[in-house]
C-alpha atoms as a PDB file:
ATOM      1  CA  UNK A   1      57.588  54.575  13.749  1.00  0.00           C
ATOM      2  CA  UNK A   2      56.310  52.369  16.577  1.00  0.00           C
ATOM      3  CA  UNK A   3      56.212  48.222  15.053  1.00  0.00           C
ATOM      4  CA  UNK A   4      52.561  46.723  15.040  1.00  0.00           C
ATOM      5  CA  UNK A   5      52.493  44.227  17.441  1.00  0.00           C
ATOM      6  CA  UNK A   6      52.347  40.225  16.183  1.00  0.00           C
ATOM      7  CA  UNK A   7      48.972  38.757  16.309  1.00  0.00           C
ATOM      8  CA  UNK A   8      46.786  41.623  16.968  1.00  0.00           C
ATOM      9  CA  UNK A   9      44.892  42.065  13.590  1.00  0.00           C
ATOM     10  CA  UNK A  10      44.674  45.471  11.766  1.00  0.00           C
ATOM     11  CA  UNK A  11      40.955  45.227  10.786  1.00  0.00           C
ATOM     12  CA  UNK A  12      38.721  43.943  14.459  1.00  0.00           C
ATOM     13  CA  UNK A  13      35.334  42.972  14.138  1.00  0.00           C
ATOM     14  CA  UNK A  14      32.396  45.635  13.876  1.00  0.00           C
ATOM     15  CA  UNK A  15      28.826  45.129  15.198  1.00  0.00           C
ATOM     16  CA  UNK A  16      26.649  44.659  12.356  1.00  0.00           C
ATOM     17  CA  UNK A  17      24.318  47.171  13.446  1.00  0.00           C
ATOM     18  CA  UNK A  18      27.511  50.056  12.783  1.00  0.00           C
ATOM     19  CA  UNK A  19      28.701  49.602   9.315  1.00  0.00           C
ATOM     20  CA  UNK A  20      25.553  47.313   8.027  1.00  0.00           C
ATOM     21  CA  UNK A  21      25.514  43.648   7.413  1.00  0.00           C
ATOM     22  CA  UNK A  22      28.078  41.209   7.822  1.00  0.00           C
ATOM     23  CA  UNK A  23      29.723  38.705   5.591  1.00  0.00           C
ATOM     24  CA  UNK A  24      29.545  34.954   7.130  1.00  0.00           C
ATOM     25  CA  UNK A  25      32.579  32.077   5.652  1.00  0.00           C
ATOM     26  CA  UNK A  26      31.082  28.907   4.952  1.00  0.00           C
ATOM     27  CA  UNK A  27      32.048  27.352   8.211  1.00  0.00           C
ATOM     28  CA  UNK A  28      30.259  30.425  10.088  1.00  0.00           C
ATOM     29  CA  UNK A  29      27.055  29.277   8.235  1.00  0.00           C
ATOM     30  CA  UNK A  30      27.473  25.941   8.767  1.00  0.00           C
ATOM     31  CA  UNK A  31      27.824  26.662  12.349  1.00  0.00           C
ATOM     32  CA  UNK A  32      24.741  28.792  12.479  1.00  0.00           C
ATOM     33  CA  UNK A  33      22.646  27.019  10.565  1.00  0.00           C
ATOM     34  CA  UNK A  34      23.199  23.507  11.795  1.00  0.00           C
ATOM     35  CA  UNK A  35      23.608  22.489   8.041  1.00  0.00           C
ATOM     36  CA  UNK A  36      26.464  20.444   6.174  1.00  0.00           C
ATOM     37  CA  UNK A  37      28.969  22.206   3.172  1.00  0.00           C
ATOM     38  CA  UNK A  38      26.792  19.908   0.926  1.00  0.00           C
ATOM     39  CA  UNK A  39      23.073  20.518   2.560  1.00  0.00           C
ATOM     40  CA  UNK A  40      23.989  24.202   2.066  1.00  0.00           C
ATOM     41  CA  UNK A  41      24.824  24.321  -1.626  1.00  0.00           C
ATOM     42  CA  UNK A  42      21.648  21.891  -2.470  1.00  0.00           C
ATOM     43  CA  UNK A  43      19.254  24.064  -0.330  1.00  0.00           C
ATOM     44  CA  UNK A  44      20.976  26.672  -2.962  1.00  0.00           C
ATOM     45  CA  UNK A  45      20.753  24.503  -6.261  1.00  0.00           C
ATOM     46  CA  UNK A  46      17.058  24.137  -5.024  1.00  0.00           C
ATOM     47  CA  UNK A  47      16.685  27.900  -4.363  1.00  0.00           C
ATOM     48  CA  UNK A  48      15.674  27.286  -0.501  1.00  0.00           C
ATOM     49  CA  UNK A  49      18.766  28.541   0.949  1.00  0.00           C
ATOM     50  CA  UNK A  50      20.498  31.673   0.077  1.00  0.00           C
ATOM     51  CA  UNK A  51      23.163  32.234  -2.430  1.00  0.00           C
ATOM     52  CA  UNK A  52      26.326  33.160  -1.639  1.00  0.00           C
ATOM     53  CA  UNK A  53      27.962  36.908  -2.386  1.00  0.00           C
ATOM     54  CA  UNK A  54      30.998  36.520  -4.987  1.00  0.00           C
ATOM     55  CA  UNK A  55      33.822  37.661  -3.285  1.00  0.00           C
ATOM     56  CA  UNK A  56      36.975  37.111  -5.613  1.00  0.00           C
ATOM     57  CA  UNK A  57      38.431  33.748  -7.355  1.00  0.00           C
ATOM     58  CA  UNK A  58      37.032  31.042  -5.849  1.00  0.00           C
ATOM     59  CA  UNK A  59      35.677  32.921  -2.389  1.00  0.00           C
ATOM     60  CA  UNK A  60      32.109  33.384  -1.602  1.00  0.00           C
ATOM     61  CA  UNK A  61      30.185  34.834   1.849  1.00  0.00           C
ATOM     62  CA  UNK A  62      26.774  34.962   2.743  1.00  0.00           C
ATOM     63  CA  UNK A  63      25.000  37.803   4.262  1.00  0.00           C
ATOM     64  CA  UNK A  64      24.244  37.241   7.992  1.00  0.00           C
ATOM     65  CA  UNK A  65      20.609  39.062   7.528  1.00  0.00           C
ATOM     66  CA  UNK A  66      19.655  36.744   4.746  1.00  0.00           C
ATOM     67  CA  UNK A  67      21.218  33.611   7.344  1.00  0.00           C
ATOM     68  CA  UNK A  68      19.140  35.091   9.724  1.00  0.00           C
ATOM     69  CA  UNK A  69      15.872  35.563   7.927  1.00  0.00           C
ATOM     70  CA  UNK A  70      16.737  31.950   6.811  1.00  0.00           C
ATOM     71  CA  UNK A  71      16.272  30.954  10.080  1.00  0.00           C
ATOM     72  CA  UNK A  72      13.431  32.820  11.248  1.00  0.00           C
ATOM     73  CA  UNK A  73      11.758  31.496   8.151  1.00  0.00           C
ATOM     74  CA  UNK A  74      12.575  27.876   9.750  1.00  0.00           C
ATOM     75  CA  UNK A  75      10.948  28.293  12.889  1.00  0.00           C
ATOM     76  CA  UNK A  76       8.457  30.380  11.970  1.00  0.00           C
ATOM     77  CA  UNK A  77       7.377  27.135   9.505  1.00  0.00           C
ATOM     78  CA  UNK A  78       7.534  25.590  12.626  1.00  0.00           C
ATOM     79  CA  UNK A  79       5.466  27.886  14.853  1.00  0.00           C
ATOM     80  CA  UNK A  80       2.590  27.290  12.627  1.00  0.00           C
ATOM     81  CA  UNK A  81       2.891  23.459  12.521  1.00  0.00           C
ATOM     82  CA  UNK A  82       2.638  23.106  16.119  1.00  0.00           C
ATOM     83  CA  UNK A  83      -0.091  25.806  16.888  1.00  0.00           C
END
């Protein structure tokens, strides 16, 4: 039996578009998003941001279509402001 070489992860990233949507960390959506940790979980308390998929004890993801959409909405919003 051949050892698994050190640092090369078992599971590698898949495209979205092959197995469905992806799961985003809270750092991923603050990065996409622009937002703060806090900014995120008011826009949820406020229901303007998306809520978070349970993933086990205290871990949560968000879906990266609902991030997106999120976004679209946001410069959509802004698309009609300026036209």
């Amino acid at each position: 039996m051949q050892a698994q070489p050190q640092n090369v992860p078992i599971f590698k990233a898949v495209h979205s578009a092959n197995l469905g949507d992806r799961l985003l960390r809270r750092v991923e959506v603050e990065h996409k998003t622009g937002l703060s940790r806090s900014a995120i979980y008011d826009g949820i308390r406020k229901g303007t941001f998306p809520e978070p998929v349970p993933l086990g004890g205290k871990s949560v993801a968000w879906l990266c279509s609902e991030i997106d959409a999120w976004i679209a909405d946001k410069v959509a919003k802004r698309n009609q402001k300026s036209a």
